[in-house]
N, C-alpha and C. Protein backbone atom coordinates (compact mmCIF):
# COMPACT_ATOMS: atom_id res chain seq x y z
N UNK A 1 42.49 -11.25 4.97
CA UNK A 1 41.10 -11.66 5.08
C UNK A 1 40.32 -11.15 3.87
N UNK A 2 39.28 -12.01 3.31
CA UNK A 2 38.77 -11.43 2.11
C UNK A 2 37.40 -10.90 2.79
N UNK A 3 36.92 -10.15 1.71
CA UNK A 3 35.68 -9.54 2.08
C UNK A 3 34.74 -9.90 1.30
N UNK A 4 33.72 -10.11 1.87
CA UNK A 4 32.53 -10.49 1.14
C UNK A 4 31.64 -9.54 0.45
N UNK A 5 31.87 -9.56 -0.86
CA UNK A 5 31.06 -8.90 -1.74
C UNK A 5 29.67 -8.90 -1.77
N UNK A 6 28.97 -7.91 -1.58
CA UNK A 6 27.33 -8.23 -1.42
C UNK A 6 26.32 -8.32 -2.22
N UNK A 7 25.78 -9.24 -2.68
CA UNK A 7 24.78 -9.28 -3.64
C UNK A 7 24.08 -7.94 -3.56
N UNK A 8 23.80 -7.53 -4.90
CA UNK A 8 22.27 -6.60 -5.21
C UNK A 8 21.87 -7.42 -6.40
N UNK A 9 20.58 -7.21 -5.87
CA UNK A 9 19.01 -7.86 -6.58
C UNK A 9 18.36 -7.17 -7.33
N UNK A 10 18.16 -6.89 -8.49
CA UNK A 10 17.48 -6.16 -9.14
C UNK A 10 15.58 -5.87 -8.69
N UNK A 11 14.95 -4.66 -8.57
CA UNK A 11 13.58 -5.01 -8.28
C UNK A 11 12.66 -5.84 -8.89
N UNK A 12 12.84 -6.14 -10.12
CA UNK A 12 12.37 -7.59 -10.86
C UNK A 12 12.39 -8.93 -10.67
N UNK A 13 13.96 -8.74 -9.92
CA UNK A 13 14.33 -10.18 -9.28
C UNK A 13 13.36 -10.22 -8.04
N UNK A 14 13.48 -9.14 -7.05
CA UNK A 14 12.77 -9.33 -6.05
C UNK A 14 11.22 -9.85 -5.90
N UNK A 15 10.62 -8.67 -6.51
CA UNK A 15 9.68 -9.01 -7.07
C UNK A 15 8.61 -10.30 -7.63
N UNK A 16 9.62 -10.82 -8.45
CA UNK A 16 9.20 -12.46 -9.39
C UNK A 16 9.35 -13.03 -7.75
N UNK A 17 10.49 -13.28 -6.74
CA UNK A 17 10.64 -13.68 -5.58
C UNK A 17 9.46 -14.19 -5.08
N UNK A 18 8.99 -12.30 -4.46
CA UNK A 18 8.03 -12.15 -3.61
C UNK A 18 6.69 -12.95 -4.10
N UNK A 19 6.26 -12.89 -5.71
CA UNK A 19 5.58 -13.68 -6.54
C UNK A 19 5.32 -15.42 -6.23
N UNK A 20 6.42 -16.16 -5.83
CA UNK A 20 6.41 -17.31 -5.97
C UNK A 20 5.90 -17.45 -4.45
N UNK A 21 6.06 -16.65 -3.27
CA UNK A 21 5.40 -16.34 -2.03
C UNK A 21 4.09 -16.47 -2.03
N UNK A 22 3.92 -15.41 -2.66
CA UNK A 22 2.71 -15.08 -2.82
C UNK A 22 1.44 -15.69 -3.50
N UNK A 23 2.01 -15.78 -4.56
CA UNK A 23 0.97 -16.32 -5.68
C UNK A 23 1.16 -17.90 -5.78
N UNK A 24 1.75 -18.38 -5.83
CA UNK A 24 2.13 -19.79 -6.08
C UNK A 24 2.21 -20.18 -4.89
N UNK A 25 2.38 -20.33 -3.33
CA UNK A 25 1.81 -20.91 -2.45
C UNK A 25 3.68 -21.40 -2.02
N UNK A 26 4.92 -21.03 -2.01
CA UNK A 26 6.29 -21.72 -1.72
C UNK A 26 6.33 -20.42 -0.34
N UNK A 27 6.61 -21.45 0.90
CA UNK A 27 7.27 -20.86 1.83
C UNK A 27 8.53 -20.20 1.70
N UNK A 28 8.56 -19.06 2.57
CA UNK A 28 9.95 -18.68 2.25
C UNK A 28 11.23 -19.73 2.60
N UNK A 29 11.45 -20.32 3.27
CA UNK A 29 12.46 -21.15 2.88
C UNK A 29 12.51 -21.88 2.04
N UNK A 30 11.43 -22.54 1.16
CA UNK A 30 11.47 -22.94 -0.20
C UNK A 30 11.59 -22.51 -1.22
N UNK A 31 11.37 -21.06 -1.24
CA UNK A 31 11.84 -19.87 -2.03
C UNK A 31 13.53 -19.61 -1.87
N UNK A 32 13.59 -19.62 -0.92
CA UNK A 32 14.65 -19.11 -0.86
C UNK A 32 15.89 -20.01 -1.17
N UNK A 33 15.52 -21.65 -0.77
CA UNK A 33 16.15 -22.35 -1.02
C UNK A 33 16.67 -23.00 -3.10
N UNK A 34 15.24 -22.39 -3.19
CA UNK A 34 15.66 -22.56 -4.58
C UNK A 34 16.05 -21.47 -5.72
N UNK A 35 16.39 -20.27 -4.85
CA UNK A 35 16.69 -19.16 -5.45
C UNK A 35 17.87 -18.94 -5.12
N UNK A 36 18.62 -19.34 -4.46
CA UNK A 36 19.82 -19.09 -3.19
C UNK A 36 19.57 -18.09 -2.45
N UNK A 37 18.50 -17.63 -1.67
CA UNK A 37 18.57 -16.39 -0.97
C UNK A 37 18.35 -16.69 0.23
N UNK A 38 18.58 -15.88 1.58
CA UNK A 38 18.30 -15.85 2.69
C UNK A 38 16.57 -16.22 2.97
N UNK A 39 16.08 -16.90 3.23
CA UNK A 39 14.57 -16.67 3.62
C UNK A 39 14.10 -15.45 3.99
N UNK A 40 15.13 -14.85 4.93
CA UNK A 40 14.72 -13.79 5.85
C UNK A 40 14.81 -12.23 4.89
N UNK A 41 15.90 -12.71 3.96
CA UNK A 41 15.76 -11.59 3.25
C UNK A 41 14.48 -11.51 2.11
N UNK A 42 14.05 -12.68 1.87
CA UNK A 42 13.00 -12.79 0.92
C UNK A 42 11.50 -12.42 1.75
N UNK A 43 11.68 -12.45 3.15
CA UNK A 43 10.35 -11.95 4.08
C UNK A 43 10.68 -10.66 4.38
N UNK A 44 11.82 -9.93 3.61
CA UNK A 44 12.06 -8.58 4.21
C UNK A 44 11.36 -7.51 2.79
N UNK A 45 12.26 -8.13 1.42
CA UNK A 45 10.91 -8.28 0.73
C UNK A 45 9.44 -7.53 0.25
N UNK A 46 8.77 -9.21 0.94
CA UNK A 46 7.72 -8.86 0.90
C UNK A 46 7.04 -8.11 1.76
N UNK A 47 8.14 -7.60 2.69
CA UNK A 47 6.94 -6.27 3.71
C UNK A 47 7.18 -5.37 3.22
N UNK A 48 8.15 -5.04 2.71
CA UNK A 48 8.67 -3.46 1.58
C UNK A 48 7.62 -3.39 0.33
N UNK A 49 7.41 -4.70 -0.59
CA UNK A 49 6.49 -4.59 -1.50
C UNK A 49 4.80 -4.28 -0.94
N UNK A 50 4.81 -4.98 0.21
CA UNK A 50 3.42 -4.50 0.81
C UNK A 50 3.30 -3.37 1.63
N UNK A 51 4.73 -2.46 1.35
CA UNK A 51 4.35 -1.14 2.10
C UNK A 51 4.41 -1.64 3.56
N UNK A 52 4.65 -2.85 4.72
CA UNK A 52 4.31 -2.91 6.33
C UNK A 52 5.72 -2.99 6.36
N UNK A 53 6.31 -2.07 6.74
CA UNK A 53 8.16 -2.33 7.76
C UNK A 53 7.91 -2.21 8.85
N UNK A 54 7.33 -2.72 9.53
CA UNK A 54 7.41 -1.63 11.32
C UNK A 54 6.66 -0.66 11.29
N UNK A 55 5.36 -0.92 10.55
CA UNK A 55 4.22 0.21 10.85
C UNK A 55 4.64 1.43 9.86
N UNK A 56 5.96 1.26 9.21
CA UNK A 56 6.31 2.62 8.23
C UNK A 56 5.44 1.58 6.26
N UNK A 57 5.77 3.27 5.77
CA UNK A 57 4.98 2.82 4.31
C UNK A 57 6.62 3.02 3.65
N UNK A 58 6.34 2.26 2.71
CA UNK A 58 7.64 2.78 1.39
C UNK A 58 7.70 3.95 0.94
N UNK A 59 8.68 4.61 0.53
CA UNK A 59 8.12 6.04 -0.14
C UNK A 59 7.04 5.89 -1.06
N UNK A 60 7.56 5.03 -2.29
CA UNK A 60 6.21 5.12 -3.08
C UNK A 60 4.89 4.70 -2.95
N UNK A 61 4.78 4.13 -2.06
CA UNK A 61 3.61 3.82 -1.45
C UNK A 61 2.98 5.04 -0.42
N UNK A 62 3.95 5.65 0.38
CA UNK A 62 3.53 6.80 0.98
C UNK A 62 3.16 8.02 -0.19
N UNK A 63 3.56 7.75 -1.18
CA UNK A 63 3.40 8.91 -1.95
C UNK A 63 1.59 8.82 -2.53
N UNK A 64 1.44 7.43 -3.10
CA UNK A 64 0.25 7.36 -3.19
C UNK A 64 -0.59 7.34 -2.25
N UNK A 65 -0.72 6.71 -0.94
CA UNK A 65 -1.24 6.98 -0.33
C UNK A 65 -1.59 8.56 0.43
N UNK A 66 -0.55 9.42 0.43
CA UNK A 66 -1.14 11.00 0.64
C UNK A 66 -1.34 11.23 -0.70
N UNK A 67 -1.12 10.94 -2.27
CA UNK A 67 -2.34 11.51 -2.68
C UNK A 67 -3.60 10.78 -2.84
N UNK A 68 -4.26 9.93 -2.23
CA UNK A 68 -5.45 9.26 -2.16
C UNK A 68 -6.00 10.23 -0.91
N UNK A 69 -4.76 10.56 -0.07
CA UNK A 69 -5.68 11.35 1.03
C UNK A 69 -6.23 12.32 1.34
N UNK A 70 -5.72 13.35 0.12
CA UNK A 70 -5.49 14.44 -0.22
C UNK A 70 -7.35 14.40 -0.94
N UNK A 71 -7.31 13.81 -1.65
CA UNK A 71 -8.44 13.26 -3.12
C UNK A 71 -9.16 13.42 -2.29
N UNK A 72 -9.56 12.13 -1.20
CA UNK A 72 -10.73 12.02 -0.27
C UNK A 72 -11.02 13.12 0.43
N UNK A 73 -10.27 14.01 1.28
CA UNK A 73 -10.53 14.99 1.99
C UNK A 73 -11.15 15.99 1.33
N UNK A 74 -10.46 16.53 -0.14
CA UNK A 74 -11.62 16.96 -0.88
C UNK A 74 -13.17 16.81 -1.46
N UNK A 75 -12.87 15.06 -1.32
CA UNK A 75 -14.41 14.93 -1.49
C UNK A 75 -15.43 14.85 -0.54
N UNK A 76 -14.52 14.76 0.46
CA UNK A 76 -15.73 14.69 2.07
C UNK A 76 -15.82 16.16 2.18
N UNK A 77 -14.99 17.24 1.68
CA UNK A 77 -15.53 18.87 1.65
C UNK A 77 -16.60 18.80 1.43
N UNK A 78 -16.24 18.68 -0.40
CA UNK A 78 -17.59 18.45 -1.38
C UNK A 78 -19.26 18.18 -0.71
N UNK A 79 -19.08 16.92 -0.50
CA UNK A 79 -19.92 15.61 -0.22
C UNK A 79 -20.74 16.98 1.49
N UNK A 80 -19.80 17.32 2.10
CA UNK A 80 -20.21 17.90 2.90
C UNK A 80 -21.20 19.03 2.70
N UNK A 81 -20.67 20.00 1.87
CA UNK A 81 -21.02 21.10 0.97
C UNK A 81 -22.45 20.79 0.83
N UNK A 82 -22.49 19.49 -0.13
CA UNK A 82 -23.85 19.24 -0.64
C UNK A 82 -24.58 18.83 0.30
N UNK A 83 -24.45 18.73 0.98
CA UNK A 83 -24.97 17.72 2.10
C UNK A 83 -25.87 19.19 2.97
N UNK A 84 -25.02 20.35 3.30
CA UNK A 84 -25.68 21.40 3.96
C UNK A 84 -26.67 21.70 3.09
N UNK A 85 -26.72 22.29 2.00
CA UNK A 85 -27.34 22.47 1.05
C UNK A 85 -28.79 21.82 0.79
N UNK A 86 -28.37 20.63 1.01
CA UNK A 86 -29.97 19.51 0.82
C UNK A 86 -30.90 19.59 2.40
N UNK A 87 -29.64 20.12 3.28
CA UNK A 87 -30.69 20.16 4.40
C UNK A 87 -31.18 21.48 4.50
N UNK A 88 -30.86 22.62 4.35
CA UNK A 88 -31.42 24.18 4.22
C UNK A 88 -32.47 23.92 2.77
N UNK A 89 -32.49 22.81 1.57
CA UNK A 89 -33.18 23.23 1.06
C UNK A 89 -34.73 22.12 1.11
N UNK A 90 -34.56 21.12 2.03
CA UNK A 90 -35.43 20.02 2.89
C UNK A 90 -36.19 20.93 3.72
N UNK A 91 -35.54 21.95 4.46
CA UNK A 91 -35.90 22.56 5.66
C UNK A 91 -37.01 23.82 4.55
N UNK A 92 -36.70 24.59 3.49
CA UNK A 92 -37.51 25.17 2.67
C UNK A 92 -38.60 24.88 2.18
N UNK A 93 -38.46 23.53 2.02
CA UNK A 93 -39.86 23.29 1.02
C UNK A 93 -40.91 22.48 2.46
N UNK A 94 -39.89 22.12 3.48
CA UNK A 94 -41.12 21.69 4.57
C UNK A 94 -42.34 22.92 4.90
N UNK A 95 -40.91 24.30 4.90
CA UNK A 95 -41.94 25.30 5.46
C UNK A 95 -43.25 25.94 4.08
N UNK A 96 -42.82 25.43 2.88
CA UNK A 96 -43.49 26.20 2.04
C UNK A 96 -44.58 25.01 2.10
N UNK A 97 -44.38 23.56 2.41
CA UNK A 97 -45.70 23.08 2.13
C UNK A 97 -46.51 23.00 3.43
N UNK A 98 -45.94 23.58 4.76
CA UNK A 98 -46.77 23.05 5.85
C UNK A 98 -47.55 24.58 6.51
């Protein structure tokens, strides 16, 4: 019995793929049909490039996304910080002018 050797796709290939999906308006079976690929593998894809598998992120997409989350949380410190600040110094000048 022979065995079936399995295609690998380069991420460029995939990619340009997911592209003709996307951007150019070809269903995946029209994609796929004119690429030779599975449809299903060409909708598997584009949920990996958009980061949605089953509610999971890609690594590199998880990677940016905790550091975007990381960023923000510091700035809602910040943002907070200043924020006390403007009200202790609102609350100062009420009492110095009233």
């Amino acid at each position: 019995m022979k065995k079936r050797k399995r295609k690998n796709y380069t991420q460029e290939f995939k990619d340009e793929a997911v592209k003709l999906i996307t951007e150019q308006g070809y269903s995946f079976a029209e994609a796929g049909r004119n690429l030779g690929v599975n449809p299903n593998l060409l909708s598997r894809w584009k949920r990996d490039l958009e980061g949605d598998s089953n509610g999971y992120l890609s690594p590199a997409i998880a990677v940016s996304v905790q550091a975007e989350l990381k960023r923000l949380r510091k700035e809602n410190k910040q943002l907070k910080m200043e924020r006390e600040i403007l009200k202790k110094a609102a609350a100062f000048f009420a009492k110095e002018s009233g």
